[in-house]
C-alpha atoms as a PDB file:
ATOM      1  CA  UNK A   1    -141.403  27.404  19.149  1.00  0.00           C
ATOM      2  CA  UNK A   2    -138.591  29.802  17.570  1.00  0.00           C
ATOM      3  CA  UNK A   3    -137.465  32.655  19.488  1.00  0.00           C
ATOM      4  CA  UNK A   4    -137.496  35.644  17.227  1.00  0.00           C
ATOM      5  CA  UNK A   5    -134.546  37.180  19.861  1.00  0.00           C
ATOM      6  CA  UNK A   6    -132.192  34.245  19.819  1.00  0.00           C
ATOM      7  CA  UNK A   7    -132.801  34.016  16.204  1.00  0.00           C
ATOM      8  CA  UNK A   8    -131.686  37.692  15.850  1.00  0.00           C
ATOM      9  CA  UNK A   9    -128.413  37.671  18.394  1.00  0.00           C
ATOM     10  CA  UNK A  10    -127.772  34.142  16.420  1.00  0.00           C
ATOM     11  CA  UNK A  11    -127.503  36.229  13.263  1.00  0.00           C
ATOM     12  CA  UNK A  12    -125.658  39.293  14.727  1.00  0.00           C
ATOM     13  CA  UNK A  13    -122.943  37.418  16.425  1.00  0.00           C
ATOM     14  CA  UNK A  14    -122.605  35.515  12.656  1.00  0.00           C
ATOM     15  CA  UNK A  15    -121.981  38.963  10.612  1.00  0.00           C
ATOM     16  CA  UNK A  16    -119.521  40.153  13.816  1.00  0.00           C
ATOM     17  CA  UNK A  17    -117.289  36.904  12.863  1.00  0.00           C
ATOM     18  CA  UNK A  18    -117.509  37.590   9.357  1.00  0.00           C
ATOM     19  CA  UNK A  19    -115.615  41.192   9.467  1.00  0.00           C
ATOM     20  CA  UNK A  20    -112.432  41.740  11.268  1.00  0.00           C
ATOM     21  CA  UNK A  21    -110.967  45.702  12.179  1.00  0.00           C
ATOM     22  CA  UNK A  22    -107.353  45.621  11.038  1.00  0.00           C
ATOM     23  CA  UNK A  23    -105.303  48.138   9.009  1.00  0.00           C
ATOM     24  CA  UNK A  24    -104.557  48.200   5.852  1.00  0.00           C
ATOM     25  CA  UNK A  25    -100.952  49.159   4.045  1.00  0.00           C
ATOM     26  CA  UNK A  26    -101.080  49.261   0.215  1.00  0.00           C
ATOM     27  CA  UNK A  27     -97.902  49.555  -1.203  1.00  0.00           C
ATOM     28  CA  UNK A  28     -96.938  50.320  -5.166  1.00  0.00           C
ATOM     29  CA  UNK A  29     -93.650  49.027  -6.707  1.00  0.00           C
ATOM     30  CA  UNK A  30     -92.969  49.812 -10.338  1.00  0.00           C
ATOM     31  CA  UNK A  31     -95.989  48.646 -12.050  1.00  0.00           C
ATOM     32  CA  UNK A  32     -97.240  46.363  -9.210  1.00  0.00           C
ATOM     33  CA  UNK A  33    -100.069  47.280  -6.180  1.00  0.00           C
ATOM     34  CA  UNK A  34     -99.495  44.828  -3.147  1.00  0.00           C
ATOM     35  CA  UNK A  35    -101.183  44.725   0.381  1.00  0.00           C
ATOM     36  CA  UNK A  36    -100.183  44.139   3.531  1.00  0.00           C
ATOM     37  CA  UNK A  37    -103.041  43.400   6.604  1.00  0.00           C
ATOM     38  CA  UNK A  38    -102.884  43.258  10.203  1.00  0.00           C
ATOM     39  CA  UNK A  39    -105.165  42.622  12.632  1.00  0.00           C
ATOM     40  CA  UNK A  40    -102.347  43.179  15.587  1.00  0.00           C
ATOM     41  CA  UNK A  41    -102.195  39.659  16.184  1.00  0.00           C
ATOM     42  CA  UNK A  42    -100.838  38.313  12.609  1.00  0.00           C
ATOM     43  CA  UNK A  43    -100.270  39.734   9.250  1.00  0.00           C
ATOM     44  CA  UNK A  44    -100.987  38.742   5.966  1.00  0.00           C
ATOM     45  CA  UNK A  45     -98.612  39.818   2.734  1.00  0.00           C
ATOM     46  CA  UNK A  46     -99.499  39.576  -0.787  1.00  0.00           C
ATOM     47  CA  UNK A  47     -96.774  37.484  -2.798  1.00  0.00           C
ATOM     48  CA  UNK A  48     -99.228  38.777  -6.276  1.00  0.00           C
ATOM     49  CA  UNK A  49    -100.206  35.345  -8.331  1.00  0.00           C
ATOM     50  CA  UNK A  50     -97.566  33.109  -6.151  1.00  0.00           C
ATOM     51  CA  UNK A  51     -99.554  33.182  -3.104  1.00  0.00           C
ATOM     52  CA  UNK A  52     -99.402  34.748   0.566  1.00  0.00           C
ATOM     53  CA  UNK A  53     -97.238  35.177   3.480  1.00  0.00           C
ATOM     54  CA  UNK A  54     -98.927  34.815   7.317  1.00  0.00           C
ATOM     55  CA  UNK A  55     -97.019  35.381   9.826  1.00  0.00           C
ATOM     56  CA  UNK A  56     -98.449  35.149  13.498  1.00  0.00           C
ATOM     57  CA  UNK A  57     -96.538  37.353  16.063  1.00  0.00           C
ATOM     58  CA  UNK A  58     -97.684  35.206  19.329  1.00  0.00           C
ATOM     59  CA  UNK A  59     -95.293  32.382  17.486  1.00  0.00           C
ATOM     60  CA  UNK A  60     -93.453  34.021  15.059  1.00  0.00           C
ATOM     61  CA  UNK A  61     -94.070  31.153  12.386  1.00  0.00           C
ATOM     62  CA  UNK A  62     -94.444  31.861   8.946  1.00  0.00           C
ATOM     63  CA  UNK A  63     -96.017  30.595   6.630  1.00  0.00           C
ATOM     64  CA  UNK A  64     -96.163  30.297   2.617  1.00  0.00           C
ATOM     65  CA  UNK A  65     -99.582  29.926   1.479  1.00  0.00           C
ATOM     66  CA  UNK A  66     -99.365  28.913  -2.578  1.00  0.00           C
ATOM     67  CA  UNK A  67    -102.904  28.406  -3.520  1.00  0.00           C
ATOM     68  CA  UNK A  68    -102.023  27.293  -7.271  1.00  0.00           C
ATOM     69  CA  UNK A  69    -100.181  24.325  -5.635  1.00  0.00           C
ATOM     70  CA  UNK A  70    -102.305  23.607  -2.829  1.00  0.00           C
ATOM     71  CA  UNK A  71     -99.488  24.047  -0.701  1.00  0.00           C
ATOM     72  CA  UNK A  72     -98.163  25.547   3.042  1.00  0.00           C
ATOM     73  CA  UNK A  73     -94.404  26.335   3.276  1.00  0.00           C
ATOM     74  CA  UNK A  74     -92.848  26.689   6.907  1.00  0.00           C
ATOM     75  CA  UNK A  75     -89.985  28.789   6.988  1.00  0.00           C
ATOM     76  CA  UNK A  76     -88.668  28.135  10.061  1.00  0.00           C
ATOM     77  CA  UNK A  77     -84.972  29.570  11.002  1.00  0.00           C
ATOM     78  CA  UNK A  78     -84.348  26.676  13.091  1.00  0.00           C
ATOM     79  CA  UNK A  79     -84.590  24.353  10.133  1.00  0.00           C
ATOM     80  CA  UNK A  80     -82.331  26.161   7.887  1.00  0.00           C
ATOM     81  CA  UNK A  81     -78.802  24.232   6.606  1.00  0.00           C
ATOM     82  CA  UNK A  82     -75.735  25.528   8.495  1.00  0.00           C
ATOM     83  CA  UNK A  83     -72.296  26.058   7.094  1.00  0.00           C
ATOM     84  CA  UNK A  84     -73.214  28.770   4.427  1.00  0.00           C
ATOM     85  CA  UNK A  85     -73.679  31.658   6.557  1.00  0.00           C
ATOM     86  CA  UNK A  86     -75.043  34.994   4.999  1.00  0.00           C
ATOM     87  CA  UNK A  87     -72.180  37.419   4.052  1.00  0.00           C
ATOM     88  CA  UNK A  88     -72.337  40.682   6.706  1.00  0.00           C
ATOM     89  CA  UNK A  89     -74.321  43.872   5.595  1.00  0.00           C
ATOM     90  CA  UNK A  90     -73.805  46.847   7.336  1.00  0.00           C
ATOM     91  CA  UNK A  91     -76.425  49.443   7.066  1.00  0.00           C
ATOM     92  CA  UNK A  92     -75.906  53.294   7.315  1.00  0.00           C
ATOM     93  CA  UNK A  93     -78.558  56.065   7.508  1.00  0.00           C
ATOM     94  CA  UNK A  94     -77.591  59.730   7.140  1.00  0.00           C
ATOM     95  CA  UNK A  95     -80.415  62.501   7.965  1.00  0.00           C
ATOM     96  CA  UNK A  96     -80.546  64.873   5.305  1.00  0.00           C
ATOM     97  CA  UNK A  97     -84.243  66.941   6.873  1.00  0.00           C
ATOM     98  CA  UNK A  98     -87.548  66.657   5.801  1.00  0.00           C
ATOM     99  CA  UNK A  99     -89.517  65.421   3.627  1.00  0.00           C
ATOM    100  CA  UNK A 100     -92.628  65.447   1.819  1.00  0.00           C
ATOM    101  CA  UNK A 101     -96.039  64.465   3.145  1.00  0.00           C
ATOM    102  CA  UNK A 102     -96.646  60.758   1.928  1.00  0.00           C
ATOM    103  CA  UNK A 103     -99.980  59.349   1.979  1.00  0.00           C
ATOM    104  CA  UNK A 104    -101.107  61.684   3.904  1.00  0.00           C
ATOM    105  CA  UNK A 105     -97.706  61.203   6.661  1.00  0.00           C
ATOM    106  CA  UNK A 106     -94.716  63.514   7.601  1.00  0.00           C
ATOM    107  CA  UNK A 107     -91.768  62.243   6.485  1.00  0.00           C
ATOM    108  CA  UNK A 108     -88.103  62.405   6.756  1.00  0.00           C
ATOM    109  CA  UNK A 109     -85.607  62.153   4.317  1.00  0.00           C
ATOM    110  CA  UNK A 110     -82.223  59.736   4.959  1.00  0.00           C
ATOM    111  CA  UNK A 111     -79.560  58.912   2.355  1.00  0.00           C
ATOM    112  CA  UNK A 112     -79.291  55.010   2.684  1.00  0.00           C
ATOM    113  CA  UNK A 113     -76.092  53.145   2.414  1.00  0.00           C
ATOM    114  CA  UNK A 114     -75.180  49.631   2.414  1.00  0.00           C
ATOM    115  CA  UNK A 115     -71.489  47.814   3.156  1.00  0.00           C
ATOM    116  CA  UNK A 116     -70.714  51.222   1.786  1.00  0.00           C
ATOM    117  CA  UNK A 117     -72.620  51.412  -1.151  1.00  0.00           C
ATOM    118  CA  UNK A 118     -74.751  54.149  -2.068  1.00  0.00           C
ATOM    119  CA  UNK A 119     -78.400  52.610  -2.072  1.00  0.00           C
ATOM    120  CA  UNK A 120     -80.905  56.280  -2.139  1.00  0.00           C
ATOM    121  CA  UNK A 121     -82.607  57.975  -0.065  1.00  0.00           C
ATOM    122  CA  UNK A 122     -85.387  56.418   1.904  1.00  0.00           C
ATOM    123  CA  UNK A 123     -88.308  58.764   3.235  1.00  0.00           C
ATOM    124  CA  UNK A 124     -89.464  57.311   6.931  1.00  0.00           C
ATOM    125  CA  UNK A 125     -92.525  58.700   8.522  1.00  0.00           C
ATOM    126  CA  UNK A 126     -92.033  58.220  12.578  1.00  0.00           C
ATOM    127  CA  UNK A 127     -95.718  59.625  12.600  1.00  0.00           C
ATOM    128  CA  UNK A 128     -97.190  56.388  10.826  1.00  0.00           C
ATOM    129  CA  UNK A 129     -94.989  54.608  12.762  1.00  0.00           C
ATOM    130  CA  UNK A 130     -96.348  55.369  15.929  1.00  0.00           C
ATOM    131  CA  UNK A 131     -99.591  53.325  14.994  1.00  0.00           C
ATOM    132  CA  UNK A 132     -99.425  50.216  17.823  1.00  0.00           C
ATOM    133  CA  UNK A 133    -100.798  48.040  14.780  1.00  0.00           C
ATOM    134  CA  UNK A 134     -98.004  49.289  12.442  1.00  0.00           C
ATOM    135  CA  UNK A 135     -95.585  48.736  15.260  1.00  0.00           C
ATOM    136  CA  UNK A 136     -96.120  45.170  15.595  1.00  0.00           C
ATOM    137  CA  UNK A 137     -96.372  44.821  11.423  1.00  0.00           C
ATOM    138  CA  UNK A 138     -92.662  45.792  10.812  1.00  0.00           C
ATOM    139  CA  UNK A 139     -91.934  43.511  13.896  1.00  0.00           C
ATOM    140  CA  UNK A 140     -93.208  40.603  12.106  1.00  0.00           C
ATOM    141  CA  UNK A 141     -91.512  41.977   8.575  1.00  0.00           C
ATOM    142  CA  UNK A 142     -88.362  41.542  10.371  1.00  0.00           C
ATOM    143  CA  UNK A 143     -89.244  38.733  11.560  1.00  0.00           C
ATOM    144  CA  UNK A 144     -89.952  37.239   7.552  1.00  0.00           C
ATOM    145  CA  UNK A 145     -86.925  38.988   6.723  1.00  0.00           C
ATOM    146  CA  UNK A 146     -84.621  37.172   8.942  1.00  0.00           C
ATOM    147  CA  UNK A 147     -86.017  33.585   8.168  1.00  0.00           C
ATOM    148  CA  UNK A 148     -85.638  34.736   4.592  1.00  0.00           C
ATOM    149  CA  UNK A 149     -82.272  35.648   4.996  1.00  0.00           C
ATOM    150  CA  UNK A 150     -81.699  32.637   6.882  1.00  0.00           C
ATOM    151  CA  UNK A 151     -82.685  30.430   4.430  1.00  0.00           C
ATOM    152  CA  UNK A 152     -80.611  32.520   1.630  1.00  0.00           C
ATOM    153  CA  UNK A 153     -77.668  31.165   3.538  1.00  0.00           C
ATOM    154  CA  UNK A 154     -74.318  31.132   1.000  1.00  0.00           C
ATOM    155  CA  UNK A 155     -76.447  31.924  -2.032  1.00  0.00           C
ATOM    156  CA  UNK A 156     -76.772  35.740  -0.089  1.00  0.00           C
ATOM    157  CA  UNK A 157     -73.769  36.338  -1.469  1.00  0.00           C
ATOM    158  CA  UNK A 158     -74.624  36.766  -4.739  1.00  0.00           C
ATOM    159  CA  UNK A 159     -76.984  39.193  -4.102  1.00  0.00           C
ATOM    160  CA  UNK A 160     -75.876  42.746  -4.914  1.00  0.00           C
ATOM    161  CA  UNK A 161     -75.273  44.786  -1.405  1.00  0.00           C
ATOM    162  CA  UNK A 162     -78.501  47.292  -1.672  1.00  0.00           C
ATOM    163  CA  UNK A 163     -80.942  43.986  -2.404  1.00  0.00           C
ATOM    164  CA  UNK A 164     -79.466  42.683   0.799  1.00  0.00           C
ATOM    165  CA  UNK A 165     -80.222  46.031   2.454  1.00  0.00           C
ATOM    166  CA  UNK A 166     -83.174  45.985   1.769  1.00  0.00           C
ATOM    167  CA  UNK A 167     -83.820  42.992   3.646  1.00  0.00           C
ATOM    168  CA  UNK A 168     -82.649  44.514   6.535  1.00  0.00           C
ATOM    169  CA  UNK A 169     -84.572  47.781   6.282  1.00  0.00           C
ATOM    170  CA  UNK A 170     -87.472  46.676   8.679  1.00  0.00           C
ATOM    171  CA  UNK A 171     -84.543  45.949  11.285  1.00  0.00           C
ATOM    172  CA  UNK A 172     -83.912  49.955  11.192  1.00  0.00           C
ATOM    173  CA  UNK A 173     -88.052  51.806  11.618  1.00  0.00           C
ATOM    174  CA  UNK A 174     -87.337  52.651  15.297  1.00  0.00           C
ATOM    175  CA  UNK A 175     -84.774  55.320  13.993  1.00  0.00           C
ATOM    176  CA  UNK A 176     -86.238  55.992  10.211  1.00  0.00           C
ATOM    177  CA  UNK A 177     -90.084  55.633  10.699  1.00  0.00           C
ATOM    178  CA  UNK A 178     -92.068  53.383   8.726  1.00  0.00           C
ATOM    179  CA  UNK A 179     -90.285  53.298   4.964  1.00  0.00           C
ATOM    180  CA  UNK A 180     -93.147  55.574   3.057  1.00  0.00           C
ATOM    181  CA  UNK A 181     -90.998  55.578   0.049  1.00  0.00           C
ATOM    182  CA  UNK A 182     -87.488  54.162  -0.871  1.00  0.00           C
ATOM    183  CA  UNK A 183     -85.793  55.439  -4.621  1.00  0.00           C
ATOM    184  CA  UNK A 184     -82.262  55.043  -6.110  1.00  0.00           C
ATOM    185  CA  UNK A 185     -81.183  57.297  -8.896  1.00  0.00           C
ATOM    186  CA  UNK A 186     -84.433  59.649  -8.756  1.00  0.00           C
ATOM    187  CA  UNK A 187     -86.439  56.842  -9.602  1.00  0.00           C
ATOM    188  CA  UNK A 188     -89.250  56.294  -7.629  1.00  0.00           C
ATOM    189  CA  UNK A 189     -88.293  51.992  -6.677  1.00  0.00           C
ATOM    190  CA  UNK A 190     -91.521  51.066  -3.733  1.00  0.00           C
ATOM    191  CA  UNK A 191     -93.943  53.633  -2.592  1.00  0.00           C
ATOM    192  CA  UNK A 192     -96.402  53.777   0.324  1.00  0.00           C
ATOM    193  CA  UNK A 193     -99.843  54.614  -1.460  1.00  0.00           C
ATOM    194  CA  UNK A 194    -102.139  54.351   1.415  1.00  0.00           C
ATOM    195  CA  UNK A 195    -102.652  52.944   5.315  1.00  0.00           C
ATOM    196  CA  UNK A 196    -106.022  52.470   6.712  1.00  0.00           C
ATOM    197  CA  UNK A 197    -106.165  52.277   9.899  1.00  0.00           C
ATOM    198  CA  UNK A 198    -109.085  49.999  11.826  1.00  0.00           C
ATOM    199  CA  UNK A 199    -110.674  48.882   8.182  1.00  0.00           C
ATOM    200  CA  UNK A 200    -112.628  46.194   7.860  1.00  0.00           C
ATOM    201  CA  UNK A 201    -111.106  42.614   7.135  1.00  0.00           C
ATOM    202  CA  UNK A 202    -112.548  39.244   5.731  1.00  0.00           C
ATOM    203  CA  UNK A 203    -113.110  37.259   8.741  1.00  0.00           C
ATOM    204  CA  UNK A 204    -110.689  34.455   7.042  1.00  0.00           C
ATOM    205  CA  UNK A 205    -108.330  36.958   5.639  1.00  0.00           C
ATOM    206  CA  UNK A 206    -105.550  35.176   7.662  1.00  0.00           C
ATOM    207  CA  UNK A 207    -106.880  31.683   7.784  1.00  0.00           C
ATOM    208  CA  UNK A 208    -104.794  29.034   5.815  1.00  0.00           C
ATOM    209  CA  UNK A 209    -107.316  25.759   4.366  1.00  0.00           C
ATOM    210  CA  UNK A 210    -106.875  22.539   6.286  1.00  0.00           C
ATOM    211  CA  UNK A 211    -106.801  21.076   2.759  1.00  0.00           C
ATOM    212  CA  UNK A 212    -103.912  22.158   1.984  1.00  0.00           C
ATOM    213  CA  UNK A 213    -100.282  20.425   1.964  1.00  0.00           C
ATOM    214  CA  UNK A 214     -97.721  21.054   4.713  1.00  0.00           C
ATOM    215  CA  UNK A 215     -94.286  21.311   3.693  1.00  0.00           C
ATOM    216  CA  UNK A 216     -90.840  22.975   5.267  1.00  0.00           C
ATOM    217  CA  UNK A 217     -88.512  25.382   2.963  1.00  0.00           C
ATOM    218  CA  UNK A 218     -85.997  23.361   4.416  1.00  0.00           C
ATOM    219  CA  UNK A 219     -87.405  20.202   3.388  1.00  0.00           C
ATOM    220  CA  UNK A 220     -87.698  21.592  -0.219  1.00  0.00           C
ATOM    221  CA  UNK A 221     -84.591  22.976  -0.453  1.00  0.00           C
ATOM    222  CA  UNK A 222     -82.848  19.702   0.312  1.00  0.00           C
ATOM    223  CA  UNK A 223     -84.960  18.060  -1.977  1.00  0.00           C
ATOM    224  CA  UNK A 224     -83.385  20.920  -4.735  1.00  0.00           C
ATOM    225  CA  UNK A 225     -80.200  19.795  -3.393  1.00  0.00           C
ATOM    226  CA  UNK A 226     -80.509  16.086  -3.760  1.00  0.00           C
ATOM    227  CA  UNK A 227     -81.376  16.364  -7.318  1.00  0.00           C
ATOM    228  CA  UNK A 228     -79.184  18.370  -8.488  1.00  0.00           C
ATOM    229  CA  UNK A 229     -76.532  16.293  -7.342  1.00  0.00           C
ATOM    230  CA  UNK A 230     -78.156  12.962  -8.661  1.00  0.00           C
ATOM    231  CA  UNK A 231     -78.570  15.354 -11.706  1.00  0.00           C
ATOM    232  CA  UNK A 232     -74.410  15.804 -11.666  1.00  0.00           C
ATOM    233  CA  UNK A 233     -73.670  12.241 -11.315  1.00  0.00           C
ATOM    234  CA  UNK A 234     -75.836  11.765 -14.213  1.00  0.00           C
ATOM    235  CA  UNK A 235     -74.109  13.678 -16.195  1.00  0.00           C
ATOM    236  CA  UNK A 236     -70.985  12.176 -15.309  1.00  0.00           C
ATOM    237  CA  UNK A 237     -71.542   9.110 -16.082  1.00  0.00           C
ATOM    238  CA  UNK A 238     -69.732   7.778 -19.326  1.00  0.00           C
ATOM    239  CA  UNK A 239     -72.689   6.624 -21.230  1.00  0.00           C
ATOM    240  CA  UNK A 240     -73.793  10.147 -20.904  1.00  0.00           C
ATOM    241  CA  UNK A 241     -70.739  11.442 -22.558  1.00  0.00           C
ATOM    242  CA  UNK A 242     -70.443   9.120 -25.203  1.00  0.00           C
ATOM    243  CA  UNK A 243     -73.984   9.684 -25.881  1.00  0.00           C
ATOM    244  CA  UNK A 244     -73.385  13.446 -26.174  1.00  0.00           C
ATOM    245  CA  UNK A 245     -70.289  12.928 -28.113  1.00  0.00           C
ATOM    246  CA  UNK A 246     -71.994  10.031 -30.565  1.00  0.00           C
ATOM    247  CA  UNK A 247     -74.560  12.596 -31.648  1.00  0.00           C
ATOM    248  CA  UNK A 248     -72.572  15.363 -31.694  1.00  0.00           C
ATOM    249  CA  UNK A 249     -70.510  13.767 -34.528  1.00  0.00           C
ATOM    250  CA  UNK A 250     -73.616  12.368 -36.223  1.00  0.00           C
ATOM    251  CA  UNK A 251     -74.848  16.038 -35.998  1.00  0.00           C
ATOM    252  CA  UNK A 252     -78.034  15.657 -34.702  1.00  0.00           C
ATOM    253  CA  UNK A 253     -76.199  17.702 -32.042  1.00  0.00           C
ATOM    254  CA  UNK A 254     -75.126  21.264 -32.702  1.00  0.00           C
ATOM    255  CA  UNK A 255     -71.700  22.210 -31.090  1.00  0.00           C
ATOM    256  CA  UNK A 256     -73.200  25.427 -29.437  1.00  0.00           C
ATOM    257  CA  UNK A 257     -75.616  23.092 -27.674  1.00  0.00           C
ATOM    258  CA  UNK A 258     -73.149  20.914 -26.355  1.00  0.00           C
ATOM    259  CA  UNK A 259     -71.220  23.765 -25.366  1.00  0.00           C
ATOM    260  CA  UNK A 260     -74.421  25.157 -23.101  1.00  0.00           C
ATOM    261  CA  UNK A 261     -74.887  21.640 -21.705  1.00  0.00           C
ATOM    262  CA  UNK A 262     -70.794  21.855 -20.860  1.00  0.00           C
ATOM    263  CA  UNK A 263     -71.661  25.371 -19.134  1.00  0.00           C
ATOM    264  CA  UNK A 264     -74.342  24.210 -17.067  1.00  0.00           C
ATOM    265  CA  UNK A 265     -72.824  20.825 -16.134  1.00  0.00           C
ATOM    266  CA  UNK A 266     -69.763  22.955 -14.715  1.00  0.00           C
ATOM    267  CA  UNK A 267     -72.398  25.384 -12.667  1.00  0.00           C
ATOM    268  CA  UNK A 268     -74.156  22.433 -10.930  1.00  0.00           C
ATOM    269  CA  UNK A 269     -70.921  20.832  -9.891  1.00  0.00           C
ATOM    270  CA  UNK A 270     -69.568  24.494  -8.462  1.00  0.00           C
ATOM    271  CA  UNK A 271     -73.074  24.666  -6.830  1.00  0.00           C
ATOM    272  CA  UNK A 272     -72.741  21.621  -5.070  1.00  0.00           C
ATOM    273  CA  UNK A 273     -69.125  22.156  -3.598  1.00  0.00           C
END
């Protein structure tokens, strides 16, 4: 015989796993709308058409969830190449007073340098900042923005100094605030539009499918390495270059594309040392 009651709690305890209270942080850069959602256990960042980042705070892994490839990314620090150590960015953050309200947040304004560099001014609100869900967000944005660095390695050096900053920005909330808006030149570069605090979240808004492939940034980047440098010995090889030089002088060839495969032979082989 069905219980009508059971039957009822049955379907009640279904809709309370469907819906999750989180907040919600929309942010605008130029012509692009992103999200970021926490539920104060992990977060969840929009990557737009490439994907999503989850990163859980109890283990600080992060993941790289690209749906188009079926695919799960581990960045983990631990797994990152030695020897090419990110170049050193020192961050400085002169007061200048107040701000405007942003989103609907007191702000203050900061003039925002990097290895000396004027970067802009950065508005920080202190006030959204003192949200414990917020709190634990920029934790695990520094968190991402380490590994990311991390995995950067050399290559971070060729990076201009305020795109390295800006990395590092989420290191610096305790004394700015949460970063409500950030612009260079009087242009408005990424903007706060909103935060929503205990909204309602998909149940598997921060689920990853089994289905999916596990891989390591690591793992690919070696892979990168590896053929590029089968790619260089290629190249090297003197069938190659009579090749290029036999059809070169037949002209199927034009010199100005030899002289591009020249160029980019001569940037793999200063990549790889």
């Amino acid at each position: 015989m069905n219980n009508p009651i059971w039957l009822i709690s049955l379907i009640l305890l279904s809709n309370a796993s469907a819906a999750l209270a989180g907040t919600i942080v929309t942010m605008k850069s130029g012509n692009k709308t992103s999200t970021i959602v926490t539920d104060g256990k992990k977060a969840r960042m929009e990557m737009g058409s490439e994907g999503y980042v989850i990163v859980d705070y109890k283990t600080s892994s992060v993941k790289m969830v690209v749906p188009k490839r079926k695919q799960v990314m581990l960045l983990n620090a631990n797994d990152m190449p030695g020897g090419n150590k990110s170049p050193k960015v020192s961050v400085s953050l002169d007061k200048l007073g107040s701000g405007p309200a942003i989103a609907g947040y007191a702000t203050s304004k900061f003039r925002y340098k990097v290895n000396g560099k004027s970067c802009g001014i950065i508005y920080g609100s202190k006030e959204a900042y003192s949200h414990g869900d917020i709190k634990k967000l920029f934790d695990a944005v520094s968190t991402m923005a380490r590994r990311q660095q991390a995995m950067m390695g050399g290559y971070a050096g060729m990076m201009d100094a305020c795109a390295l900053g800006d990395i590092k920005i989420s290191d610096y909330v305790a004394t700015v605030g949460v970063p409500m808006r950030m612009e260079k030149d009087g242009k408005i570069g990424t903007e706060v539009m909103s935060i929503k605090l205990n909204a309602q979240v998909p149940g598997n808004t921060f689920d990853v499918p089994s289905s999916y492939r596990t891989t390591s940034v690591a793992g690919e980047m070696k892979k990168a390495q590896q053929g590029m440098s089968s790619l260089k010995q290629q190249m090297q090889q003197p069938k190659v270059q009579q090749m290029m030089q036999q059809l070169q002088q037949s002209g199927q060839m034009p010199p100005e594309v030899m002289e591009k495969l020249r160029q980019a032979r001569e940037q793999m082989m200063q990549q790889q040392r």
